[in-house]
Protein backbone atom coordinates (compact mmCIF):
# COMPACT_ATOMS: atom_id res chain seq x y z
CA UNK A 1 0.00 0.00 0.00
CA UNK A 2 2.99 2.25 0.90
CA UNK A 3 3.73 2.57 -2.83
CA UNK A 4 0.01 3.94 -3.56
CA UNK A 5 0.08 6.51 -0.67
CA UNK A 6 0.40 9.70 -2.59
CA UNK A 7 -2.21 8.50 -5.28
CA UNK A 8 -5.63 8.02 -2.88
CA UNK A 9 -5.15 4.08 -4.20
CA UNK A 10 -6.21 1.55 -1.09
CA UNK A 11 -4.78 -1.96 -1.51
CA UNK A 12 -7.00 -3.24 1.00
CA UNK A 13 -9.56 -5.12 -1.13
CA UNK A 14 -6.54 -7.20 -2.12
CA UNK A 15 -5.75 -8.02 1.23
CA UNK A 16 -9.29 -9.08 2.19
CA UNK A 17 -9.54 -10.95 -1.14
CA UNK A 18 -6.42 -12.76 -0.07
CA UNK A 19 -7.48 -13.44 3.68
CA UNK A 20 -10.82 -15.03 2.10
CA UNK A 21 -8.78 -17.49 -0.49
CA UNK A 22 -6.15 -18.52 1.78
CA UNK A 23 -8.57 -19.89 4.73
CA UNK A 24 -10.05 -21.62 1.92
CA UNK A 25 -7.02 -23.12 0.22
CA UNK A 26 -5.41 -24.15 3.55
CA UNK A 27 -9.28 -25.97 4.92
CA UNK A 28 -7.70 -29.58 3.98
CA UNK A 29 -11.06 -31.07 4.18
CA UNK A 30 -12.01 -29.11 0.89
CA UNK A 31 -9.26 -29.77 -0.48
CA UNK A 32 -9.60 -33.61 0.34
CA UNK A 33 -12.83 -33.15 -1.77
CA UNK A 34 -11.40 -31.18 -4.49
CA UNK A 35 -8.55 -33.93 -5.17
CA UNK A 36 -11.33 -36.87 -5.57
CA UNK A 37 -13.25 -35.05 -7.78
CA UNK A 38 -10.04 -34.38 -9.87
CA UNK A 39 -8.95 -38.27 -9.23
CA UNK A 40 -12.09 -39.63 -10.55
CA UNK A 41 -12.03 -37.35 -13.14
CA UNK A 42 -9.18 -38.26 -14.87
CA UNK A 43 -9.64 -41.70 -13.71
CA UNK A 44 -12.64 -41.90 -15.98
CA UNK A 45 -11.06 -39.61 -19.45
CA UNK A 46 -10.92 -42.06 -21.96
CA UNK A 47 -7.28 -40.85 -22.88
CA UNK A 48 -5.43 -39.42 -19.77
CA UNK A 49 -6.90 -42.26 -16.96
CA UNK A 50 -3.58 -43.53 -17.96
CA UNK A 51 -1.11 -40.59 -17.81
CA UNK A 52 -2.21 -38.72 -15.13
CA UNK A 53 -2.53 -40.05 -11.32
CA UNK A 54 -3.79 -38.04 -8.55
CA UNK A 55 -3.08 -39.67 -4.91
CA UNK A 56 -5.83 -40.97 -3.13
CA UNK A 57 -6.91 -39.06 0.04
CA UNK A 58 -6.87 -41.12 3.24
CA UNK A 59 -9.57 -39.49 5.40
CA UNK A 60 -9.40 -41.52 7.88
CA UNK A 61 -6.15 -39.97 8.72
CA UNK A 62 -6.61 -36.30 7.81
CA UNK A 63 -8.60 -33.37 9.17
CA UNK A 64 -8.77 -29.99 8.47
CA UNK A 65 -5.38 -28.84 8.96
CA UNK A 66 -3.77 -32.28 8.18
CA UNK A 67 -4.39 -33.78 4.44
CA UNK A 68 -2.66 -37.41 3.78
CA UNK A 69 -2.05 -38.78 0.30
CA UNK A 70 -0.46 -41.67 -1.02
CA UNK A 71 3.06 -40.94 -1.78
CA UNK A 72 3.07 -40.93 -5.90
CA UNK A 73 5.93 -40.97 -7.80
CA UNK A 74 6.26 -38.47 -10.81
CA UNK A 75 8.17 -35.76 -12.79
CA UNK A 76 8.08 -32.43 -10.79
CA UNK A 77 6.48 -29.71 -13.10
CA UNK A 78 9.96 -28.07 -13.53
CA UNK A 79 11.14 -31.10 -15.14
CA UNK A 80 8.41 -31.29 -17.73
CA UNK A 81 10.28 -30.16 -20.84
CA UNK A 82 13.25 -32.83 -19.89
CA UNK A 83 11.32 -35.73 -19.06
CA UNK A 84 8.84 -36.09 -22.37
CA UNK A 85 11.75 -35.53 -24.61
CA UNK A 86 13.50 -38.65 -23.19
CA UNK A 87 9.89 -40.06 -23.96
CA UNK A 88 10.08 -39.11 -27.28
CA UNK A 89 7.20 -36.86 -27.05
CA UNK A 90 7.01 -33.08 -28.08
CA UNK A 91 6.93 -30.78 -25.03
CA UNK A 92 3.43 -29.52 -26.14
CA UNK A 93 2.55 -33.27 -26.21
CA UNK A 94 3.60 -33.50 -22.57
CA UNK A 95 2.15 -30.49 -21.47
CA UNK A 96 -1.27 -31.70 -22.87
CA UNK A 97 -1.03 -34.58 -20.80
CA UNK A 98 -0.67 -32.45 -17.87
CA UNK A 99 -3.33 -29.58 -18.03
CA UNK A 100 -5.77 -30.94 -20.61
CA UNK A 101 -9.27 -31.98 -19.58
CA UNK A 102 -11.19 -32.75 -22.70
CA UNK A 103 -10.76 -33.02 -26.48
CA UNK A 104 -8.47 -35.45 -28.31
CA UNK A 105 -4.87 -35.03 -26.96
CA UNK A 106 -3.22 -37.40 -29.59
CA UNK A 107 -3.90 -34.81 -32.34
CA UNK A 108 -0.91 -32.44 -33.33
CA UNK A 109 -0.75 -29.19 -30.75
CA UNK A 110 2.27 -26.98 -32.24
């Protein structure tokens, strides 16, 4: 806000915008809901149910402050571009794989 002060400009919507999305964010129990809608999602997508895997929540062990997963292993995001050309995929192929929900993600992308 201090860089604002001579202008009249208040920042403080931003902050209570923030305050508002970070509770929710950080409530693990929707976020234990979020992840098995995404999970059976892509379990069910006729082309990714095989390329993508999102952990399974274990309730029974988490709460609202705690969430527990199974431990998947993977390719961090920042490894994305390395990792599908020792595939011997195109990087837009991989990056399909990772953020596309719908359409056909064998056609050609770039």
């Amino acid at each position: 806000q201090w860089a604002f002060r001579d202008d009249g400009f208040s920042m403080s919507w931003a902050v209570d915008e923030f305050e508002k999305n970070v509770k929710r964010e950080l409530d693990f129990e929707v976020e234990a809901a979020n992840s098995e809608s995404c999970r059976l999602f892509f379990q069910g997508h006729r082309t990714l149910s095989t390329r993508v895997v999102v952990p399974r929540v274990h309730l029974e062990h988490s709460t609202r402050r705690v969430l527990t997963m199974d431990f998947a292993e993977g390719t961090p995001i920042s490894q994305l571009a390395t990792a599908v050309r020792r595939q011997g995929e195109t990087v837009a192929e991989g990056r399909d794989a990772q953020f596309s929900t719908g359409g056909d993600e064998t056609r050609a992308v770039e």
